[in-house]
C-alpha atoms as a PDB file:
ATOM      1  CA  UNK A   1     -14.226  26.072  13.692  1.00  0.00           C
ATOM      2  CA  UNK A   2     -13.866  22.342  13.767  1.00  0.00           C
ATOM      3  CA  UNK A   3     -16.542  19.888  11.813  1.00  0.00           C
ATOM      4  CA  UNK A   4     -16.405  16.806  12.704  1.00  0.00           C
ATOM      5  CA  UNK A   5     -14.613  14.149  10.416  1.00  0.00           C
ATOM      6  CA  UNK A   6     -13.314  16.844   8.259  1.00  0.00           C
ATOM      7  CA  UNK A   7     -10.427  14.912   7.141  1.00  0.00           C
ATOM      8  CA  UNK A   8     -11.690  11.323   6.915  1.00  0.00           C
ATOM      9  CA  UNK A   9      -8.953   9.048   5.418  1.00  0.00           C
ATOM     10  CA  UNK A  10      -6.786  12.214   4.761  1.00  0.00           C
ATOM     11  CA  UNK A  11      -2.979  10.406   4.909  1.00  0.00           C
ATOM     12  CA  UNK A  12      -0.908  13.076   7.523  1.00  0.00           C
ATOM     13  CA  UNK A  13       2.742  13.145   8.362  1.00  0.00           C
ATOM     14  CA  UNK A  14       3.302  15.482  11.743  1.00  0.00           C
ATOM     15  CA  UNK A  15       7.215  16.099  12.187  1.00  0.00           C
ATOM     16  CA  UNK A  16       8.405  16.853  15.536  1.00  0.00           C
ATOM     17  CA  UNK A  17       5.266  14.874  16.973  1.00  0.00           C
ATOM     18  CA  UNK A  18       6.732  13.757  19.816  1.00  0.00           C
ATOM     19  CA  UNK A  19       5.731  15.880  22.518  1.00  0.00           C
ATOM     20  CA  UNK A  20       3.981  19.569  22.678  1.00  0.00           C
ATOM     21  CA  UNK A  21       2.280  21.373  20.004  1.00  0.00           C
ATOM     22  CA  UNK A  22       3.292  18.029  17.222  1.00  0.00           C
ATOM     23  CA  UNK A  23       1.719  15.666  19.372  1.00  0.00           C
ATOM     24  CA  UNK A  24      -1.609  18.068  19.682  1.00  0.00           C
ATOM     25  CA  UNK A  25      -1.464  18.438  16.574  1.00  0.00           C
ATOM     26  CA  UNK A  26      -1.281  14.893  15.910  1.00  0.00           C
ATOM     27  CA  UNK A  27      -4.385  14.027  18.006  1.00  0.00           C
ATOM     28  CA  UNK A  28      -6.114  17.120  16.807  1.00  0.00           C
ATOM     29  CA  UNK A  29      -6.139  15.720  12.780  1.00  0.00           C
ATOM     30  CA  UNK A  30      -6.808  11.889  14.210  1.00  0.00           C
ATOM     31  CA  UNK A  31      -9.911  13.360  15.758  1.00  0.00           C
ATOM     32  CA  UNK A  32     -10.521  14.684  12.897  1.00  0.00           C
ATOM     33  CA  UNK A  33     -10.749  11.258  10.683  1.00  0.00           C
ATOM     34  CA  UNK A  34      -7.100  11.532   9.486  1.00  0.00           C
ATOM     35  CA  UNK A  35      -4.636   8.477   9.505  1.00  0.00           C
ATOM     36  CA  UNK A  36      -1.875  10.129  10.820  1.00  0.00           C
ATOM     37  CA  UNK A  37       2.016   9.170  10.557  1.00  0.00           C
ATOM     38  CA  UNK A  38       4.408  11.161  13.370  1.00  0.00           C
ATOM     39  CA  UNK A  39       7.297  11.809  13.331  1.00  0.00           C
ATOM     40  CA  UNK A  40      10.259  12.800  15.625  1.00  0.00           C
ATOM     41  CA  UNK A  41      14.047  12.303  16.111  1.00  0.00           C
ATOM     42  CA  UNK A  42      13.229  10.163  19.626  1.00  0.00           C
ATOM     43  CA  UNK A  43      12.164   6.543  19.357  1.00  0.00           C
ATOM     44  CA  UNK A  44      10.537   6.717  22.574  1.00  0.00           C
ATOM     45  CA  UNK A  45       8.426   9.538  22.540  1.00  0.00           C
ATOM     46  CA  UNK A  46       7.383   8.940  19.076  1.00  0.00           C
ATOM     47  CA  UNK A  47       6.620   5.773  19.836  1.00  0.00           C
ATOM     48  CA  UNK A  48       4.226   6.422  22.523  1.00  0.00           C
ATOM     49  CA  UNK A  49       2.421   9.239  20.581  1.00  0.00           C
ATOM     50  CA  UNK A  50       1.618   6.324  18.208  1.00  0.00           C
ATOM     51  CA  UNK A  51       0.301   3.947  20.729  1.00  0.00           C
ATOM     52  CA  UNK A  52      -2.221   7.146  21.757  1.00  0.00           C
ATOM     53  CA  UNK A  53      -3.019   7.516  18.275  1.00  0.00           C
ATOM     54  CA  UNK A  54      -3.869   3.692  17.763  1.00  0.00           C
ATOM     55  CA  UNK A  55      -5.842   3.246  21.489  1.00  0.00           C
ATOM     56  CA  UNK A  56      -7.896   6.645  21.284  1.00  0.00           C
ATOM     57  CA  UNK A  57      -8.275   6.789  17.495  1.00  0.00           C
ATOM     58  CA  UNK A  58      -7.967   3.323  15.972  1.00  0.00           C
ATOM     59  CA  UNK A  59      -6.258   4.133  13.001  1.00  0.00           C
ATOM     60  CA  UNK A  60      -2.376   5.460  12.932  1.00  0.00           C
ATOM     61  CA  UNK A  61       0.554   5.104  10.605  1.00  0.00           C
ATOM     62  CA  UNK A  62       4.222   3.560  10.995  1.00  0.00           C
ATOM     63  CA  UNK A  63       5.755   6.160  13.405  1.00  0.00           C
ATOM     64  CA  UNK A  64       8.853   7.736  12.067  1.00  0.00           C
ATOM     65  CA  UNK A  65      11.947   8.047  13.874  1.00  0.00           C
ATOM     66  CA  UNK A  66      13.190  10.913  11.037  1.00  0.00           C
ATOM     67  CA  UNK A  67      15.687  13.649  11.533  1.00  0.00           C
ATOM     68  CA  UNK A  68      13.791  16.351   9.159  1.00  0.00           C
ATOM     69  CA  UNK A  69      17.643  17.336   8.298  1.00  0.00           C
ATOM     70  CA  UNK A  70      18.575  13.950   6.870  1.00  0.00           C
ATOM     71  CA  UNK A  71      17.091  13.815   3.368  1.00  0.00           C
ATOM     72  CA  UNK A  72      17.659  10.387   2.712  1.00  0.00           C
ATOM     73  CA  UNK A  73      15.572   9.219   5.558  1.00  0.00           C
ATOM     74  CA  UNK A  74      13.120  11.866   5.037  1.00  0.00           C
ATOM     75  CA  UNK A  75      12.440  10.901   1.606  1.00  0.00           C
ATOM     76  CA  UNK A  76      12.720   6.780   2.534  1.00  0.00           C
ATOM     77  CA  UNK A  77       9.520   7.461   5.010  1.00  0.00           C
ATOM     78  CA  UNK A  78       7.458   9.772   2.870  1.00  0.00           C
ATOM     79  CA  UNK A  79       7.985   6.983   0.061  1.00  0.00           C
ATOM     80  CA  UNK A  80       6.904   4.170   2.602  1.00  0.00           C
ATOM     81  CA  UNK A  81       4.083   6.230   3.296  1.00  0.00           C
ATOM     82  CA  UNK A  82       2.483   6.375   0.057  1.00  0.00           C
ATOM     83  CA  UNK A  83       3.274   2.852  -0.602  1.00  0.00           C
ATOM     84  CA  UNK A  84       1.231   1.870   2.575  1.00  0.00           C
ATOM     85  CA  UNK A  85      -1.378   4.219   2.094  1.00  0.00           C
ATOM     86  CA  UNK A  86      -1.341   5.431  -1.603  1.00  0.00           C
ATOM     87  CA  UNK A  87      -1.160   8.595  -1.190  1.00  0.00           C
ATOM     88  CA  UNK A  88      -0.048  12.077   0.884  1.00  0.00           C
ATOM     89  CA  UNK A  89      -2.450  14.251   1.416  1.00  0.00           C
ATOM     90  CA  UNK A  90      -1.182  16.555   4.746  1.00  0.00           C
ATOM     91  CA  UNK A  91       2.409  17.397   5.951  1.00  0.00           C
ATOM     92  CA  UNK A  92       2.737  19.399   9.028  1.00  0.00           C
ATOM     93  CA  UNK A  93       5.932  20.645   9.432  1.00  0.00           C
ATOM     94  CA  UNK A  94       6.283  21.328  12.935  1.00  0.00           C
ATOM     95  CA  UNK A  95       9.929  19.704  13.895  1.00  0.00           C
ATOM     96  CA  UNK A  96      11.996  23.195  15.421  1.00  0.00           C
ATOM     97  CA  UNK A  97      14.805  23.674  18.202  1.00  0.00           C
ATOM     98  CA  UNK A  98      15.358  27.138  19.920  1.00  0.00           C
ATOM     99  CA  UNK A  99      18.779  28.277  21.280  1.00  0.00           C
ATOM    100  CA  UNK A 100      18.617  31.974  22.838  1.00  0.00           C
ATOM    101  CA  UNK A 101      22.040  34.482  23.169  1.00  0.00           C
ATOM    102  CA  UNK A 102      22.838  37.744  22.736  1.00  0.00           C
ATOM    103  CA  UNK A 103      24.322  38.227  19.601  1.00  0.00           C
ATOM    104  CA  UNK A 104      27.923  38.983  20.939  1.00  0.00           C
ATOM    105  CA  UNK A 105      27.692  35.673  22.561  1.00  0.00           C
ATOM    106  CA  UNK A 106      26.078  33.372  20.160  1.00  0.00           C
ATOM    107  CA  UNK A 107      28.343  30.231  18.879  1.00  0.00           C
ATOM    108  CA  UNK A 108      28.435  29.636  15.215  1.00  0.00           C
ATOM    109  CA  UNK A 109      27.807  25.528  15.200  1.00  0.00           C
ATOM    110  CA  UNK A 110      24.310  26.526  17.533  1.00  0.00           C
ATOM    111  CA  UNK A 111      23.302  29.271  14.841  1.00  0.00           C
ATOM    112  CA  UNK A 112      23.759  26.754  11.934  1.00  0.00           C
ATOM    113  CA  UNK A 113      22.303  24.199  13.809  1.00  0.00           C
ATOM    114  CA  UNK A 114      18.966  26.350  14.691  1.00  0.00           C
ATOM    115  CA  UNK A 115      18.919  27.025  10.677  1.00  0.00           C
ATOM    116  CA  UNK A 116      19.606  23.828   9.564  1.00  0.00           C
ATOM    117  CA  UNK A 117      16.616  22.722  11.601  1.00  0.00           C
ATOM    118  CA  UNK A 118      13.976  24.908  11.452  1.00  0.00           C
ATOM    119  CA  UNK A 119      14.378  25.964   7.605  1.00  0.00           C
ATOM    120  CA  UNK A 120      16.549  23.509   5.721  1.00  0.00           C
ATOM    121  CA  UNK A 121      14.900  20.708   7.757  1.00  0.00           C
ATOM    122  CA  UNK A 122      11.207  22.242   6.653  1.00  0.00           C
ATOM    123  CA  UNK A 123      12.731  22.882   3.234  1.00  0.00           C
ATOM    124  CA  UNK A 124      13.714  18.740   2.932  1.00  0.00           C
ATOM    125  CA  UNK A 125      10.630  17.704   4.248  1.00  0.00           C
ATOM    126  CA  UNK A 126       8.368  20.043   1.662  1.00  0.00           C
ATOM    127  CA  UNK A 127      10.309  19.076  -1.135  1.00  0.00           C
ATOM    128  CA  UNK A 128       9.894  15.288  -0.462  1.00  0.00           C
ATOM    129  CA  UNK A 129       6.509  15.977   0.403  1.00  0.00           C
ATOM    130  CA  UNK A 130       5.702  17.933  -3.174  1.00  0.00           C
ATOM    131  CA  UNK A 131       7.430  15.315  -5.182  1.00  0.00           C
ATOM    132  CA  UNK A 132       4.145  13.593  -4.155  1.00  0.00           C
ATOM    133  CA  UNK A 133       1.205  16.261  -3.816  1.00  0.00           C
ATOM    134  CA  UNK A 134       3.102  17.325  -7.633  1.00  0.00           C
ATOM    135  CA  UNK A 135       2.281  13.905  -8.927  1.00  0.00           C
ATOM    136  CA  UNK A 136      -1.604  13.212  -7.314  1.00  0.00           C
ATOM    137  CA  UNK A 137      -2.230  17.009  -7.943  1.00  0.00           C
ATOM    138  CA  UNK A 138      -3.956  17.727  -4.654  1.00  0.00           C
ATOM    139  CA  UNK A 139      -2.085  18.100  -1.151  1.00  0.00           C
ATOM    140  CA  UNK A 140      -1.146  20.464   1.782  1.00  0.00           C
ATOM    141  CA  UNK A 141       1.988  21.643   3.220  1.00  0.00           C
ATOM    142  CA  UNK A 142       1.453  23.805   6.450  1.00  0.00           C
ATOM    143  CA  UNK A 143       4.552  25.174   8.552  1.00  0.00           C
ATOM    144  CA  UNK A 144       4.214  25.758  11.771  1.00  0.00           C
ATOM    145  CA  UNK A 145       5.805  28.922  12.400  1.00  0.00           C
ATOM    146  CA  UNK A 146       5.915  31.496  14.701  1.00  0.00           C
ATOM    147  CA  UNK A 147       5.229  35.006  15.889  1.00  0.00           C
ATOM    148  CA  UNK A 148       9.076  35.547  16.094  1.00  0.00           C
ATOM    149  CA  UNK A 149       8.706  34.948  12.330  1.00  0.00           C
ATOM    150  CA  UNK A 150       6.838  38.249  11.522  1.00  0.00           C
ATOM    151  CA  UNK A 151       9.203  40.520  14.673  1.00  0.00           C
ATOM    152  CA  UNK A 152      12.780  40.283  15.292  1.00  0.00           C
ATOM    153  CA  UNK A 153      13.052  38.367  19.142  1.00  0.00           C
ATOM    154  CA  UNK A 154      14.889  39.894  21.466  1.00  0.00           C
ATOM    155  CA  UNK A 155      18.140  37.656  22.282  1.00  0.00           C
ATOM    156  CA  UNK A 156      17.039  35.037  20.069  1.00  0.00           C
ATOM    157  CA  UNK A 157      18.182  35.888  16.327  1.00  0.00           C
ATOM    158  CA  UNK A 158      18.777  32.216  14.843  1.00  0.00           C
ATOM    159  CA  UNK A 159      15.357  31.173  15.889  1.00  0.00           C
ATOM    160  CA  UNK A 160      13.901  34.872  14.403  1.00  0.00           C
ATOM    161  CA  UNK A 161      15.788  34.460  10.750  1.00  0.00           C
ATOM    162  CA  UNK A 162      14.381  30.639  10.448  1.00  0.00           C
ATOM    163  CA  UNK A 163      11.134  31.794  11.336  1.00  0.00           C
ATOM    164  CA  UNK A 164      11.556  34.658   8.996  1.00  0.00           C
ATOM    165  CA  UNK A 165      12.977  32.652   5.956  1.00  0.00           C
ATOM    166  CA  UNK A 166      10.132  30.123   6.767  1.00  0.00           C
ATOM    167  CA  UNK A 167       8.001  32.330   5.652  1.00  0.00           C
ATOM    168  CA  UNK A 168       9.678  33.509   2.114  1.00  0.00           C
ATOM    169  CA  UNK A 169      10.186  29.113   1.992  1.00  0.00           C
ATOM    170  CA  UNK A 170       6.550  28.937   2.407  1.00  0.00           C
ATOM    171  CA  UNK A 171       5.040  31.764  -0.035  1.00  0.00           C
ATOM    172  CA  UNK A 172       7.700  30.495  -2.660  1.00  0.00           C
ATOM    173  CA  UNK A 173       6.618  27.268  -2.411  1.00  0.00           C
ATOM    174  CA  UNK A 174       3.273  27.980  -3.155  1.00  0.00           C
ATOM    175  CA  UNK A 175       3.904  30.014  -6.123  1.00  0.00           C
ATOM    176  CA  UNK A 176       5.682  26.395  -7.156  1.00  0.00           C
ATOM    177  CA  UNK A 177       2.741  24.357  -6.653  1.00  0.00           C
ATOM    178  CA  UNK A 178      -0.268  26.549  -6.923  1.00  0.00           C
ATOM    179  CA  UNK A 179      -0.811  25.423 -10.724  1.00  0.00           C
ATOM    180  CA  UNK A 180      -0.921  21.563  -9.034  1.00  0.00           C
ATOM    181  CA  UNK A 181      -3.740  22.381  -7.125  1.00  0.00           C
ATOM    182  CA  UNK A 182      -1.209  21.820  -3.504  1.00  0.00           C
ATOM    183  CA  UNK A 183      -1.803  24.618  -1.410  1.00  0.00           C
ATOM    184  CA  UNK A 184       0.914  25.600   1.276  1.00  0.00           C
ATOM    185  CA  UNK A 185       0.747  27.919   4.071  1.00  0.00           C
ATOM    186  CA  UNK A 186       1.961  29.269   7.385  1.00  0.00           C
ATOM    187  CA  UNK A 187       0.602  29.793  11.170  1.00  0.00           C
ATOM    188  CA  UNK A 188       2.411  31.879  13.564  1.00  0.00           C
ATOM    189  CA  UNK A 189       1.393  31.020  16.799  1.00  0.00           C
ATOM    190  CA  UNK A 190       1.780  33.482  19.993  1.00  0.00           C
ATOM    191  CA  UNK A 191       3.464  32.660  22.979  1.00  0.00           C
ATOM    192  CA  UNK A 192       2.254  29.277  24.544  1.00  0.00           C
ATOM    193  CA  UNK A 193       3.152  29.477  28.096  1.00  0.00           C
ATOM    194  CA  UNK A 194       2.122  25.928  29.104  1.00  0.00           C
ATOM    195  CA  UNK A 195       4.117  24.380  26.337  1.00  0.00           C
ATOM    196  CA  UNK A 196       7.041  22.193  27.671  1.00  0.00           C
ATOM    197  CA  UNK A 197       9.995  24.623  26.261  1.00  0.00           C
ATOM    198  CA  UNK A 198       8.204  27.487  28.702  1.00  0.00           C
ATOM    199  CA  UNK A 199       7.681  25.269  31.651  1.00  0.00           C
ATOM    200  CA  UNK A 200      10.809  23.520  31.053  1.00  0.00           C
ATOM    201  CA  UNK A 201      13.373  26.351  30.312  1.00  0.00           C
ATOM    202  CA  UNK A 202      11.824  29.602  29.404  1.00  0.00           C
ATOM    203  CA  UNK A 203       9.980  31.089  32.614  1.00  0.00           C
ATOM    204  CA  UNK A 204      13.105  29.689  35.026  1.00  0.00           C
ATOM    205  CA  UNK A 205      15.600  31.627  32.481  1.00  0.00           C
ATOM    206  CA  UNK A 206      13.340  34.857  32.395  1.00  0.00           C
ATOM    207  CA  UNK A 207      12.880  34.744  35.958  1.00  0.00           C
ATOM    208  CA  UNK A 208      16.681  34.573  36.875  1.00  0.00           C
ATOM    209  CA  UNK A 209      17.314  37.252  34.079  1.00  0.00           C
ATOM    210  CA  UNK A 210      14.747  40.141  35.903  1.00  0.00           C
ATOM    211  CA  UNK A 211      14.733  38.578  39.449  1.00  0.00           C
ATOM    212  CA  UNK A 212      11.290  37.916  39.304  1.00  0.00           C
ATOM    213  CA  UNK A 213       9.112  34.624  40.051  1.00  0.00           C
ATOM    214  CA  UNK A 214       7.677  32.491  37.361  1.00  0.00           C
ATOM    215  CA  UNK A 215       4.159  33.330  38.034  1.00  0.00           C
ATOM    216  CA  UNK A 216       5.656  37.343  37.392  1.00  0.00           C
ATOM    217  CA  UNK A 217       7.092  35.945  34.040  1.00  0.00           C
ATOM    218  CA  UNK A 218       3.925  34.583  32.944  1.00  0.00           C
ATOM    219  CA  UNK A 219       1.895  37.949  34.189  1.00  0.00           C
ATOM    220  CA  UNK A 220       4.089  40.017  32.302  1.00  0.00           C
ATOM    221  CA  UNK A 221       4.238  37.842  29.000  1.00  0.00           C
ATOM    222  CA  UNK A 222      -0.174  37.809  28.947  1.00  0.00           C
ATOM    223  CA  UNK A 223      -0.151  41.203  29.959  1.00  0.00           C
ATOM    224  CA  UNK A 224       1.367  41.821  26.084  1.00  0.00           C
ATOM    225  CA  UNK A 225      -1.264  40.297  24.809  1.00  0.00           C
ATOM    226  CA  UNK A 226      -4.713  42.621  23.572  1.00  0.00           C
ATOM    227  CA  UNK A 227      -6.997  39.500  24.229  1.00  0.00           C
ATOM    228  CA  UNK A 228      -5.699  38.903  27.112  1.00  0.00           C
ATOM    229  CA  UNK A 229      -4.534  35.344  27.479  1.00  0.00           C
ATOM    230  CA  UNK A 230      -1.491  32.980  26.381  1.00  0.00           C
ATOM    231  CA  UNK A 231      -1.926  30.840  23.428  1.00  0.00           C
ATOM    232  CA  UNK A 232      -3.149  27.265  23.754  1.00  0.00           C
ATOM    233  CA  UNK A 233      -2.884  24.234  21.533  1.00  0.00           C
ATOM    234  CA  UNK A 234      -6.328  24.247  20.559  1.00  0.00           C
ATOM    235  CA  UNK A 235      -6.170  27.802  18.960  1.00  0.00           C
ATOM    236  CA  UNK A 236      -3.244  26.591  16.775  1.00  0.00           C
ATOM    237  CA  UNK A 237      -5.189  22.689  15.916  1.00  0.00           C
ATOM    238  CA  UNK A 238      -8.255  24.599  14.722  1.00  0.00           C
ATOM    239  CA  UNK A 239      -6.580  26.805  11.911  1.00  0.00           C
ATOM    240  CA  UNK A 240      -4.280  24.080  11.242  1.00  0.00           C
ATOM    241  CA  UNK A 241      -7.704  21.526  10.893  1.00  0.00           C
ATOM    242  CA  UNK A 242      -9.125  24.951   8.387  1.00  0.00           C
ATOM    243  CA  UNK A 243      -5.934  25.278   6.680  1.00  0.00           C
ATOM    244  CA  UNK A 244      -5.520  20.654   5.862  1.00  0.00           C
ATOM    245  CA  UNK A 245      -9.476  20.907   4.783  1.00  0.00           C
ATOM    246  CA  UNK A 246     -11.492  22.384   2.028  1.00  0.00           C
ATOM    247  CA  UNK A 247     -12.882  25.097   3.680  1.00  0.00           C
ATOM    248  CA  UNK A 248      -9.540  26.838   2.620  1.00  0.00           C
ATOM    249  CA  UNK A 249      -9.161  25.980  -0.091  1.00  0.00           C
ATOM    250  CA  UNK A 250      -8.475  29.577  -1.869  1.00  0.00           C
ATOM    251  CA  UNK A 251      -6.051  30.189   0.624  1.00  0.00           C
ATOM    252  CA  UNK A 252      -2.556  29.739  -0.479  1.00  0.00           C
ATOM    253  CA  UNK A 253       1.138  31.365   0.506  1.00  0.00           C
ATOM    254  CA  UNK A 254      -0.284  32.791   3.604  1.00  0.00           C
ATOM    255  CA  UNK A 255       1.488  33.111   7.009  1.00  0.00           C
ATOM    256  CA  UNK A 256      -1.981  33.277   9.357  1.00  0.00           C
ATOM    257  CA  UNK A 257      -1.083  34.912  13.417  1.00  0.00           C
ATOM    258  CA  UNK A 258      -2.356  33.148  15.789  1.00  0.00           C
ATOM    259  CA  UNK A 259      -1.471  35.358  18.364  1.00  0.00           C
ATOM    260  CA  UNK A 260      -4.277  37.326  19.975  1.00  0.00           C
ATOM    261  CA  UNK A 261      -3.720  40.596  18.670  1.00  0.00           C
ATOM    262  CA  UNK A 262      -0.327  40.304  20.105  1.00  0.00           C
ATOM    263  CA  UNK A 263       1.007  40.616  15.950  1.00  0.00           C
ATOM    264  CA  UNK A 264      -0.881  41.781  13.240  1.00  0.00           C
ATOM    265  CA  UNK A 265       0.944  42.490  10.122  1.00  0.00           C
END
């Protein structure tokens, strides 16, 4: 799916790029031609995604230290953006937290916080972001969403109704801007099993919870899946690279699965 210097001078901000699927993504547009500007809320990942881009890719923007739910600060680095580069042509909203409880068990201040992230914090970021795309008439907003945002998650309902009201943020947001020529759109990626919050947290919690090993965990999650394997990065960098170029570009308000037949509504 990917061409080769696709996005060639395209100006990209990547939130939550500092580790995981952001930073792929990150590299995956810089391969891709694209001066890209990550962001995350730690200095020192960020910081080293940005020395990557610059050594392996040459060409990188001011990395952001930006909480996506501050608005001031997200709309201070979107405006130093376009004054650096003149102009802002991709924003990948990626930047998400996940807290899992049963329902009977789940404390207010981490619900709010899960929403405040993952939808008011993509909600900030697009608006900041459209002020722009508005103005130059051209532009891209893509959230990175999930699978959890098309079926309810079993003891995990925050991170379900942000993905969910991602979705109605993202197809509302293109009827907005469709008449600007800025196209915005969703991917809902399947369960990546070698992604830090499943190696890190996930298949340790699952195992505990059915006394079962990790490798058990990780049979039984692919096993749910028709094609037979877990998502990886690159499935998610090349629709993201097909969504940012113009081989999409009568594609707006969508929410795409990535998911291998896992969801397909």
């Amino acid at each position: 799916m990917e061409k080769q210097g696709c996005l060639t001078n395209k100006v990209a901000v990547v939130t939550g790029a500092g580790r995981g699927l952001g930073e792929a993504i990150a590299y995956g547009l810089a391969r891709e031609g694209a001066i890209v500007c990550p962001w995350d809320i730690n200095q020192e990942t960020i910081q080293k995604v940005a020395e990557k881009l610059k050594s392996d890719y040459g060409r990188t923007g001011k990395p952001g230290v930006v909480d996506v739910t501050d608005a001031r600060a997200v709309e201070n680095e979107i405006n130093w953006v376009v004054k650096t580069f003149g102009s802002l042509d991709i924003l990948i909203a990626n930047a998400g937290i996940l807290h899992a409880y049963d329902i009977t068990e789940f404390p207010e201040d981490i619900w709010r916080k899960v929403i405040e992230v993952n939808l008011t914090g993509y909600f900030i970021c697009a608006k900041y972001a459209a002020k722009v795309m508005k103005q130059q008439r051209r532009g891209v907003i893509v959230q990175i969403n999930s699978k959890s945002g098309k079926k309810g998650s079993f003891r995990n309902s925050a991170y379900a109704a942000s993905k969910f009201g991602g979705i109605g943020l993202t197809q509302s947001i293109a009827l907005d801007l469709a008449p600007y020529g800025v196209r915005v759109n969703a991917v809902c990626p399947g369960n990546l099993l070698d992604s830090p919050l499943w190696q890190e947290s996930l298949f340790d919690q699952y195992a505990k919870k059915w006394g079962i090993s990790r490798e058990e965990v990780r049979k039984k999650y692919i096993e749910q899946v028709p094609l037979g394997r877990p998502c990886t990065y690159q499935d998610v960098i090349n629709v993201v690279i097909f969504l940012c170029d113009e081989r999409s570009s009568y594609m707006t308000g969508q929410a795409i699965n990535i998911t291998g037949g896992q969801e397909m509504r």
